[in-house]
Protein backbone atom coordinates (compact mmCIF):
# COMPACT_ATOMS: atom_id res chain seq x y z
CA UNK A 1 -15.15 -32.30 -37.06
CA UNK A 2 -12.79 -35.26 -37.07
CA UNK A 3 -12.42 -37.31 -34.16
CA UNK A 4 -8.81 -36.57 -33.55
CA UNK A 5 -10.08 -32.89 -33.40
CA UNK A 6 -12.85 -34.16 -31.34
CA UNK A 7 -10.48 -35.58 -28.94
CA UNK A 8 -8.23 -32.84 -28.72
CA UNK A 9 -10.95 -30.37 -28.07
CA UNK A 10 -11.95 -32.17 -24.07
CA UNK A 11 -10.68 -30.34 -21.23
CA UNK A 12 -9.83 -32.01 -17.88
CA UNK A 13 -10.99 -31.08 -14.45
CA UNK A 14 -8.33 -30.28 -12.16
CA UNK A 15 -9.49 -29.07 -8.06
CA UNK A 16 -8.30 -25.72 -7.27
CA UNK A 17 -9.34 -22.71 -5.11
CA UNK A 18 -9.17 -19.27 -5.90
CA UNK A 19 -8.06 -17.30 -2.97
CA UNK A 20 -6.82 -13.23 -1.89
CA UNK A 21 -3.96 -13.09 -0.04
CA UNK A 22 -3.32 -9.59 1.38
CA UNK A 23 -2.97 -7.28 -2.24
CA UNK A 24 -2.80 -10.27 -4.50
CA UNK A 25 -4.87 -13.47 -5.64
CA UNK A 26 -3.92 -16.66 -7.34
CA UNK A 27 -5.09 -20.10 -8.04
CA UNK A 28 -4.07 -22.71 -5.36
CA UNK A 29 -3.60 -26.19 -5.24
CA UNK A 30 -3.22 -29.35 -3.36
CA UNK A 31 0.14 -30.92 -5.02
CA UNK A 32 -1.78 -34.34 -5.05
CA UNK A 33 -4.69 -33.19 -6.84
CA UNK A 34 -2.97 -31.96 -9.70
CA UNK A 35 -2.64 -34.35 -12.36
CA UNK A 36 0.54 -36.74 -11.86
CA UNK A 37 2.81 -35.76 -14.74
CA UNK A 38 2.37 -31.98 -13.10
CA UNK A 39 3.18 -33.15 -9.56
CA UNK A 40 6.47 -32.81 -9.93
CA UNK A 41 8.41 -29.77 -11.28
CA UNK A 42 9.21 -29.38 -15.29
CA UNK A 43 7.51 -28.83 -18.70
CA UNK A 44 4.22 -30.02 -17.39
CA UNK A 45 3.72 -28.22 -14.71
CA UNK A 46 5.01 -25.30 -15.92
CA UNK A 47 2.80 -25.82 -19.22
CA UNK A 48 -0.40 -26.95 -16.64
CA UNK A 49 0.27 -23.57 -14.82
CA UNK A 50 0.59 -21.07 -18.34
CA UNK A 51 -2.73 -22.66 -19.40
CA UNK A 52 -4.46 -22.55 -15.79
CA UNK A 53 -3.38 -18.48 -15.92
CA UNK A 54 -4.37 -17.66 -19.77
CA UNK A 55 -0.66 -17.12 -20.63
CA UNK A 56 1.41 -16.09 -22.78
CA UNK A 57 -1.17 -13.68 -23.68
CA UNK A 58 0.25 -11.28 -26.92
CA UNK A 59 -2.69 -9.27 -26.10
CA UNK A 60 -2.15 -8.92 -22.36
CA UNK A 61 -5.39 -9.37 -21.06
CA UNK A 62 -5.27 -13.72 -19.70
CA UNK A 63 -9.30 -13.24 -21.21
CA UNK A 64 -9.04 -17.46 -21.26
CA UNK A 65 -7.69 -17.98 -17.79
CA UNK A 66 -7.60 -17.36 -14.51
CA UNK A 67 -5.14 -14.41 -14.42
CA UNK A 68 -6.42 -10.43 -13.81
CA UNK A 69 -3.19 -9.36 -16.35
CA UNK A 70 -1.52 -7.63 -13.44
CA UNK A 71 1.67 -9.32 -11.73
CA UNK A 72 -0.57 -9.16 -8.61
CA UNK A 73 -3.05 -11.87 -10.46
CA UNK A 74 -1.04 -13.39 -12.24
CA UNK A 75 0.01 -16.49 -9.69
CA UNK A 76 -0.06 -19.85 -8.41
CA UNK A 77 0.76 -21.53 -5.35
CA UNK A 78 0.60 -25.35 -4.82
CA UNK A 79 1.07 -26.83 -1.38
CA UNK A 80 1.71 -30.53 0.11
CA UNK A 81 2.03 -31.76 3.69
CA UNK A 82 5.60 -30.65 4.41
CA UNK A 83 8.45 -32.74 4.78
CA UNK A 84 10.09 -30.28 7.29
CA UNK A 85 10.88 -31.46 10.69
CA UNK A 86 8.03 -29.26 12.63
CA UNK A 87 6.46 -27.55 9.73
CA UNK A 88 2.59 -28.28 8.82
CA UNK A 89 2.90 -27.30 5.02
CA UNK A 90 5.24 -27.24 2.27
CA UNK A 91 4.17 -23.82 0.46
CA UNK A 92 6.06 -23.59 -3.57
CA UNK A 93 5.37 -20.14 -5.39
CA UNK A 94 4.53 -19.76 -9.11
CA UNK A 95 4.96 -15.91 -10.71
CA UNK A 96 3.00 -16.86 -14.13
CA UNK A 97 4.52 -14.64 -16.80
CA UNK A 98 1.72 -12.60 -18.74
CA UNK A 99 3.29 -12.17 -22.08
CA UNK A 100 6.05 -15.12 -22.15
CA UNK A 101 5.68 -18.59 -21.90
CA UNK A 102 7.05 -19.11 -18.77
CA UNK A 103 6.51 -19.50 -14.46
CA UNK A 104 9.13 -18.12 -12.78
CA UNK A 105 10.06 -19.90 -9.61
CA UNK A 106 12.92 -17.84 -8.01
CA UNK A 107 11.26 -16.40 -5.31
CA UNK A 108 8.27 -15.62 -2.94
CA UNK A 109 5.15 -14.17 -2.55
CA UNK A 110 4.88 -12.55 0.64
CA UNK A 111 1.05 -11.34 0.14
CA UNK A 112 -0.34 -15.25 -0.71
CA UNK A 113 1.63 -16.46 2.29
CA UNK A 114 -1.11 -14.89 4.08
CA UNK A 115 -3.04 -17.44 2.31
CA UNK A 116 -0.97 -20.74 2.83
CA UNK A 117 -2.16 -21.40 6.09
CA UNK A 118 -5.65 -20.33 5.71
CA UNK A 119 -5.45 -22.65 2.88
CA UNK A 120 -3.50 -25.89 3.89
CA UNK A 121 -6.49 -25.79 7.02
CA UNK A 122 -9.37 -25.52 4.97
CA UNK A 123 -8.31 -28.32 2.38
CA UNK A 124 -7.04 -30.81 5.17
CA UNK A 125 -3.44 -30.49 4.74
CA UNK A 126 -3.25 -29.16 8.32
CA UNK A 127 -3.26 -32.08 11.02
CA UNK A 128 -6.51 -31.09 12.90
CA UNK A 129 -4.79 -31.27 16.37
CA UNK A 130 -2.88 -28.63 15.27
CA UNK A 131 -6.28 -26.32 14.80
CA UNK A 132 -8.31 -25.35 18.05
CA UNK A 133 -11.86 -25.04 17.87
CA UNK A 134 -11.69 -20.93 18.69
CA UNK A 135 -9.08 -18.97 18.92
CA UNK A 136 -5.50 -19.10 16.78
CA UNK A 137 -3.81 -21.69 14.91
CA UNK A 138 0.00 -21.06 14.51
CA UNK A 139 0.61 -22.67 11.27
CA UNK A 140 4.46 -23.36 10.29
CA UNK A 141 4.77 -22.63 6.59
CA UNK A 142 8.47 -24.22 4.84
CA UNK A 143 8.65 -21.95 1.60
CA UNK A 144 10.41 -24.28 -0.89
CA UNK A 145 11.06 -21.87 -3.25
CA UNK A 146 14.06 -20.23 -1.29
CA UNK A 147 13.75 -22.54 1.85
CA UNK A 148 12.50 -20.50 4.47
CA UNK A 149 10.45 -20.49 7.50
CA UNK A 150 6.89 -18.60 7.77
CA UNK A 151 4.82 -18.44 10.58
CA UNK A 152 0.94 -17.80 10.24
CA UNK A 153 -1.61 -16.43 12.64
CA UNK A 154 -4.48 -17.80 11.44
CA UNK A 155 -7.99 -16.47 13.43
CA UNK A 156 -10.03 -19.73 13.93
CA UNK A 157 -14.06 -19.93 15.34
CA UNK A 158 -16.19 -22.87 15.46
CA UNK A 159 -13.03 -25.14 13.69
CA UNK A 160 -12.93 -23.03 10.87
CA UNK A 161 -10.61 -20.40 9.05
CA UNK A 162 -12.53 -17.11 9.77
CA UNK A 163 -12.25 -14.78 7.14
CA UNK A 164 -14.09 -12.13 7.95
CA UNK A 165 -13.25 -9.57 10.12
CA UNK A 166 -12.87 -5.58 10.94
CA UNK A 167 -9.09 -5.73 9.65
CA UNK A 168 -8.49 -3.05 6.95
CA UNK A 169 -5.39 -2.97 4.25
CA UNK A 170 -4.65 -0.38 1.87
CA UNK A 171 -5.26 -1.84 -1.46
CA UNK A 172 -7.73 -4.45 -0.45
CA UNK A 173 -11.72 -2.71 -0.75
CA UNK A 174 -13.12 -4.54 1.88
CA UNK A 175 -11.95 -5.43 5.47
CA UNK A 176 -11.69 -9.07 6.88
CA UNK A 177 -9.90 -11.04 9.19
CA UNK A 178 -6.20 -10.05 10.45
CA UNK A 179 -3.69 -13.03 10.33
CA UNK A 180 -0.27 -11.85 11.26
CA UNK A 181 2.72 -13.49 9.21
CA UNK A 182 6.01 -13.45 10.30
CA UNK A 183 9.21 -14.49 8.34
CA UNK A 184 11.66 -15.94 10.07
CA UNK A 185 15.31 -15.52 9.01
CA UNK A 186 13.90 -13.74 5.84
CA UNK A 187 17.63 -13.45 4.21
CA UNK A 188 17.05 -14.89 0.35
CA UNK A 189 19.22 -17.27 -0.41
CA UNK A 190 22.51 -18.58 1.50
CA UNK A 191 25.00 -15.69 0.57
CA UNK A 192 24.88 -12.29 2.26
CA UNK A 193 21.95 -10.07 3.00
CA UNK A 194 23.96 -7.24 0.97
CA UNK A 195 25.71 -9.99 -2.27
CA UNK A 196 28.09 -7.04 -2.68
CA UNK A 197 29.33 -6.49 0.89
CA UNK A 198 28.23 -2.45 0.76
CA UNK A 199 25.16 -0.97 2.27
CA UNK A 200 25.20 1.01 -0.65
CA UNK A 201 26.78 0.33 -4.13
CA UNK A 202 27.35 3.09 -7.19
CA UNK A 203 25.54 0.92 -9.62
CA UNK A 204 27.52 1.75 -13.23
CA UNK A 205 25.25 1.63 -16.18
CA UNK A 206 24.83 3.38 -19.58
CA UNK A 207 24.39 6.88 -19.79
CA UNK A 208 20.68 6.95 -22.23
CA UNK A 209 19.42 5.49 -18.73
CA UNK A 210 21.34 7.68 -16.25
CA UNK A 211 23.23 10.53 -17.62
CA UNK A 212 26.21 10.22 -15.22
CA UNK A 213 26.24 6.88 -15.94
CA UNK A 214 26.24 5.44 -12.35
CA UNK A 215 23.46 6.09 -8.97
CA UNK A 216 23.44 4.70 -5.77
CA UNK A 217 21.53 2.09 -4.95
CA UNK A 218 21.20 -1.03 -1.91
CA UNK A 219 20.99 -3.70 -2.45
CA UNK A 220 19.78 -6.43 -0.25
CA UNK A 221 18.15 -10.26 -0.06
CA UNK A 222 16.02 -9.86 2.58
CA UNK A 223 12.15 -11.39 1.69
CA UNK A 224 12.89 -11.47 -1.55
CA UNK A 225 16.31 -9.38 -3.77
CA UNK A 226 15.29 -6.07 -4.02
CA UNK A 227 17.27 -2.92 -5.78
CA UNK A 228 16.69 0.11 -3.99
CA UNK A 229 17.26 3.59 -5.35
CA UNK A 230 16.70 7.21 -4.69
CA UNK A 231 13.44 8.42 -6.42
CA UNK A 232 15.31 12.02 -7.20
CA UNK A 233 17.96 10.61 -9.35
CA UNK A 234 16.13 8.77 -11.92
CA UNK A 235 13.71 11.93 -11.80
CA UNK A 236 10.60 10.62 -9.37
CA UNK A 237 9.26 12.01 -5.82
CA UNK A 238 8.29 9.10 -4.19
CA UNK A 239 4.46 9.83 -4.91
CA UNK A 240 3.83 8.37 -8.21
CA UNK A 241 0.89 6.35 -9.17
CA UNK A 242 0.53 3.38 -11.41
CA UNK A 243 -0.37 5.29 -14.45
CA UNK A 244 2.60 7.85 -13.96
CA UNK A 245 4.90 4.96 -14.82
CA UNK A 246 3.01 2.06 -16.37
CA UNK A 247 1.68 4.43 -19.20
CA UNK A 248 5.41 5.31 -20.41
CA UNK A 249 7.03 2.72 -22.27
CA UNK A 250 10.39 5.07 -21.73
CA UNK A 251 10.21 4.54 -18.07
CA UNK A 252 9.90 1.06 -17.82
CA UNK A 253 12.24 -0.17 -20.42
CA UNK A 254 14.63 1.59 -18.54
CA UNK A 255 13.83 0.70 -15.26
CA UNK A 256 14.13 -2.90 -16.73
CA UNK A 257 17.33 -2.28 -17.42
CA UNK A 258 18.43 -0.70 -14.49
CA UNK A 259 16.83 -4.07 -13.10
CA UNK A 260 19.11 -5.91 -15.52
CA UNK A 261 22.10 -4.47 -14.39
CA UNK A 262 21.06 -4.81 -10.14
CA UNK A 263 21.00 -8.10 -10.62
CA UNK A 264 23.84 -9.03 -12.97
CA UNK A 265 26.06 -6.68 -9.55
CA UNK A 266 23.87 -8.86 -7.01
CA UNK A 267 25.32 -11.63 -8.93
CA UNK A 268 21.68 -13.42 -9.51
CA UNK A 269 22.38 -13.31 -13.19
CA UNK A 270 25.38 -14.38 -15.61
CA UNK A 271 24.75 -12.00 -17.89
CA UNK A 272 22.47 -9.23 -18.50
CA UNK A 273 19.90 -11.44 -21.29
CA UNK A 274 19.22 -13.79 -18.64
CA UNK A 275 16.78 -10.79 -16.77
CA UNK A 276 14.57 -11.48 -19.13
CA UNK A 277 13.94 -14.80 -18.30
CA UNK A 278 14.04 -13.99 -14.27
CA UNK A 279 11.17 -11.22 -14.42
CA UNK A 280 10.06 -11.89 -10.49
CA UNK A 281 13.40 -11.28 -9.07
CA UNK A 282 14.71 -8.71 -8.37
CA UNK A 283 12.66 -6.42 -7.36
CA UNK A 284 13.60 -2.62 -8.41
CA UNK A 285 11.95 -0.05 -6.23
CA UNK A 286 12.61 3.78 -5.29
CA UNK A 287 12.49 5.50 -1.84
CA UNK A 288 12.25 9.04 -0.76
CA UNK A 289 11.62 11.11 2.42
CA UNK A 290 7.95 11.32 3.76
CA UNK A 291 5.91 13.81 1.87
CA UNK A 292 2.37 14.26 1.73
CA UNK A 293 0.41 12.59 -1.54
CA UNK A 294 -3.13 11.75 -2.80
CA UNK A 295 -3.61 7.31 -3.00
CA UNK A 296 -5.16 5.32 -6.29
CA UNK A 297 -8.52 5.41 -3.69
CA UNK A 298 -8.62 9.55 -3.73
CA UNK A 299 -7.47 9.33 0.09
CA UNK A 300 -4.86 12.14 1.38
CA UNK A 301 -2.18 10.52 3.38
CA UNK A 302 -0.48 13.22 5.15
CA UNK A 303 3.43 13.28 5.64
CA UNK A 304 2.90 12.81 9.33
CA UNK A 305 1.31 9.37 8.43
CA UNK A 306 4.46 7.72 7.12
CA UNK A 307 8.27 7.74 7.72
CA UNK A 308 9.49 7.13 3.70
CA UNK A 309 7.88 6.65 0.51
CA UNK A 310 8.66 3.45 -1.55
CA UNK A 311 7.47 2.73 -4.64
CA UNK A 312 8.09 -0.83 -6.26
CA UNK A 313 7.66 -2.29 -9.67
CA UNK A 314 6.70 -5.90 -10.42
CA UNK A 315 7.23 -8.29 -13.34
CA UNK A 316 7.84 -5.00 -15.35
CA UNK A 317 5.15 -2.77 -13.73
CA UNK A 318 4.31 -0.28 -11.15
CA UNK A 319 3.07 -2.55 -8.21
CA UNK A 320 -0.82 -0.91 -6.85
CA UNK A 321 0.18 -1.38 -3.83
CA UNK A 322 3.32 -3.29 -2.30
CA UNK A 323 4.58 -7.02 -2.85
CA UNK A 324 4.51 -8.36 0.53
CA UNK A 325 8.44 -9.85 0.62
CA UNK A 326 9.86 -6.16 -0.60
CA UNK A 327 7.50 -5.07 2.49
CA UNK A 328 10.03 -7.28 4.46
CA UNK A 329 12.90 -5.83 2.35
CA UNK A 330 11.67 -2.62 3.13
CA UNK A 331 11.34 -3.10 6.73
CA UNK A 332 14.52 -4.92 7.06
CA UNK A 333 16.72 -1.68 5.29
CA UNK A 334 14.72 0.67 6.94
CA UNK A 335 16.40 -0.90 10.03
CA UNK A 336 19.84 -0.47 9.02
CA UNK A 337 21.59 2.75 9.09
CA UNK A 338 23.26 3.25 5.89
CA UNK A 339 20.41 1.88 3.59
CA UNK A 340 19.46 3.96 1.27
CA UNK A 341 16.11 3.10 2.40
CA UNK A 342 17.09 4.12 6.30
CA UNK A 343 17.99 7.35 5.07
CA UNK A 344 15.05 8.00 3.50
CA UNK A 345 13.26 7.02 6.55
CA UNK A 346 15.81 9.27 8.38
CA UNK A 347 17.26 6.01 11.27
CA UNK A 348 20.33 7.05 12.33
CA UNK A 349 19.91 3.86 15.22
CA UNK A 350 23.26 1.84 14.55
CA UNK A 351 21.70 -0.90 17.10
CA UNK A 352 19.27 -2.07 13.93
CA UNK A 353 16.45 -2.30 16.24
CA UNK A 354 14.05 -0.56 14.90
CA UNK A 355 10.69 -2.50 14.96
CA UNK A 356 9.07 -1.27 12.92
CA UNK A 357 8.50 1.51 9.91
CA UNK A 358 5.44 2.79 8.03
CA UNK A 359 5.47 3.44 4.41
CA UNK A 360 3.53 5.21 1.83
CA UNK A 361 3.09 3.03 -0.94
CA UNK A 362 0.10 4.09 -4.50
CA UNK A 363 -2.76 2.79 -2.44
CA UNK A 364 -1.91 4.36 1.19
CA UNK A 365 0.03 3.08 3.79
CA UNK A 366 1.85 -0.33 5.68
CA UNK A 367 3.52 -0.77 8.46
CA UNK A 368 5.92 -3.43 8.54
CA UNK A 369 8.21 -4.61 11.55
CA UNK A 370 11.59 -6.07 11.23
CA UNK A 371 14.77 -7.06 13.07
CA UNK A 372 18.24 -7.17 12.26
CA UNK A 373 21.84 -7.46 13.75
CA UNK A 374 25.75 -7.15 13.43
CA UNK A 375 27.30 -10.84 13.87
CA UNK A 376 31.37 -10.39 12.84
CA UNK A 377 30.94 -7.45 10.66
CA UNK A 378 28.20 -8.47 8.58
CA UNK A 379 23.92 -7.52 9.34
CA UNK A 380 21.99 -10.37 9.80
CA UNK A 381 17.93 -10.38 9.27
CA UNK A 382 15.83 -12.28 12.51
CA UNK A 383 12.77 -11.96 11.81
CA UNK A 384 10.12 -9.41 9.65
CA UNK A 385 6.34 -9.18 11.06
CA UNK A 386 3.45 -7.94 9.15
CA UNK A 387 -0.66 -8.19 9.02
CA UNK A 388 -2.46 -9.36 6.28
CA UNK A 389 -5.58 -11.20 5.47
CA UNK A 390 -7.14 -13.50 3.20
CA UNK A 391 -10.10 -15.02 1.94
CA UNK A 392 -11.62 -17.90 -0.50
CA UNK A 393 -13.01 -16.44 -3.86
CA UNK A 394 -13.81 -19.80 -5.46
CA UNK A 395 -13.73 -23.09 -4.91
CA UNK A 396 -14.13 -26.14 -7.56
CA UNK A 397 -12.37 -27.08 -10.20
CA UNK A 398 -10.20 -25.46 -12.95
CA UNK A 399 -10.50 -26.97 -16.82
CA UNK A 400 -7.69 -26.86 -18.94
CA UNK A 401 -7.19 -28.26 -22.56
CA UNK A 402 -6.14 -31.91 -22.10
């Protein structure tokens, strides 16, 4: 071996933590450990990140990385002391792609929020006034990726996260700890909640993907852009599993079209080529009326156990269970008459005060709260509530080619 070969063959250390957050995981870091040309955003970074994952990955797999090949494991968060008046940590979002060779920064992820705080405590970030030595510690998360306020409950004993717990979620195997994260104001971005003005749009696209060549769908920034449409007309119930739609090819080219043409309509995209290069938003999901349906786990969840069924896709699959921020879209359209999602749910309240709404999602149920109001014609979004937990995998160091 040569000794340029020698030299390019080292790999650098780089501290990280490997953490759940409610149905997802990803690789965290403190900003300042990462090395300095990847401390601020660009090719770096971004190229730090792919590696970090196992991406892009022609086989689909991330077998030399971190990533599970899933969208749910496929992530990275790095945090900093925030620069927010009266926030504790500055939480920014990475959606690794598996196949391309590129991290997608447009949005959230509402399940690793759970995380944030959990995480920004046990690595110091967290001024240790702000932690008491039992009970909760409110931590105020600023999510730079679309500049929002979250709030974390995190459960504290003896001056320490506690993880553990009796707190079950469908999609996680084993219970732990409850924190309760709320997103304040969770409206994406700083247009409308509905970029169209309509509750409901008749989304025009080409017949080979619906053969009357428009459906309707709503559309709605609220937690993260999210395309909502009625299970029926693209031929679904509302009870599908992962490997009803991952395993056809068919299906999810088209629903990556019908993607493609939500978001050109929600005005996120120029034209419709750029999709490809936005895979984590928007989200494209379909709704129907409670019905009765067996989870991935073999459990029956009975009709009487939810109010409407959603089903969601992410980065170009069937999501196992649901993406935390299109839980707060969800909620958020579930609590305004006219949705398509309210409908399905059958709220006919025109206050928008519903608080909350269960749905059936393929690994059971979640029950999400949310808040919304009329302010000169136009809904607003206050606030969405939901439980999570979260819990440290791993904890070291990651090594990456240098």
């Amino acid at each position: 071996m040569s000794a340029k070969q020698a030299i390019q063959a080292k790999q650098i250390k780089v501290p990280a933590t490997y953490m759940r957050g409610g149905t997802s995981k990803g690789v965290f870091f403190n900003l300042t450990d990462l090395p300095k040309a990847a401390q601020v955003p660009g090719q770096a970074r971004d190229s730090l990140l792919l590696r970090v994952i196992g991406s892009p990955d022609p086989y689909g797999k991330q077998i030399d990385g971190m990533g599970g090949a899933t969208s749910s494991t496929s992530k990275t968060v790095i945090l900093s002391k925030s620069e927010q008046a009266d926030h504790d940590v500055d939480y920014l979002f990475g959606q690794v792609s598996i196949d391309k060779a590129f991290v997608d920064w447009s949005g959230n992820c509402g399940n690793l929020s759970a995380a944030v705080g959990a995480f920004a405590i046990h690595c110091g970030i967290v001024a240790p006034e702000r932690v008491p030595e039992n009970g909760v510690a409110e931590i105020r998360i600023w999510q730079a990726n679309i500049n929002k306020t979250i709030i974390a409950q995190v459960p504290i004993s003896d001056g320490e996260v506690q993880e553990l717990g009796d707190f079950e979620l469908d999609g996680v195997t084993f219970p732990a700890a409850e924190i309760q994260v709320e997103f304040v104001d969770p409206a994406d971005g700083d247009g409308d909640m509905f970029p169209t003005g309509n509750l409901v749009d008749e989304l025009t696209v080409p017949t080979d993907i619906i053969a009357s060549g428009s459906l309707p769908a709503t559309m709605i920034n609220a937690g993260i852009p999210t395309i909502f449409v009625n299970a029926q007309d693209i031929g679904y119930t509302g009870t599908e599993l992962q490997d009803a739609i991952n395993n056809d090819a068919e299906a999810l080219a088209k629903f990556e079209r019908l993607r493609a043409y939500g978001a050109l309509k929600m005005g996120l995209i120029n034209d419709l080529s750029e999709a490809a290069t936005r895979q984590h938003t928007p989200k494209i999901a379909f709704v129907a009326p409670a019905q009765s349906y067996q989870s991935s786990s073999g459990r029956e969840v009975s009709a009487t156990d939810v109010d409407v069924l959603v089903r969601a896709l992410s980065m170009g699959k069937l999501h196992h269970a649901m993406m935390g921020t299109a839980a707060v879209a969800i909620a958020t359209a579930a609590a305004i008459p006219g949705t398509l999602v309210a409908s399905a749910a059958g709220n006919n309240d025109s206050s928008g005060d519903s608080t909350s709404v269960c749905f059936g999602h393929p690994s059971g149920t979640l029950r999400v709260g949310a808040q919304a109001s009329q302010l000169a014609g136009k809904w607003h979004a206050e606030k969405a509530i939901m439980s999570r937990s979260a819990r440290i995998i791993m904890e070291g160091w990651v090594r990456v080619p240098e």
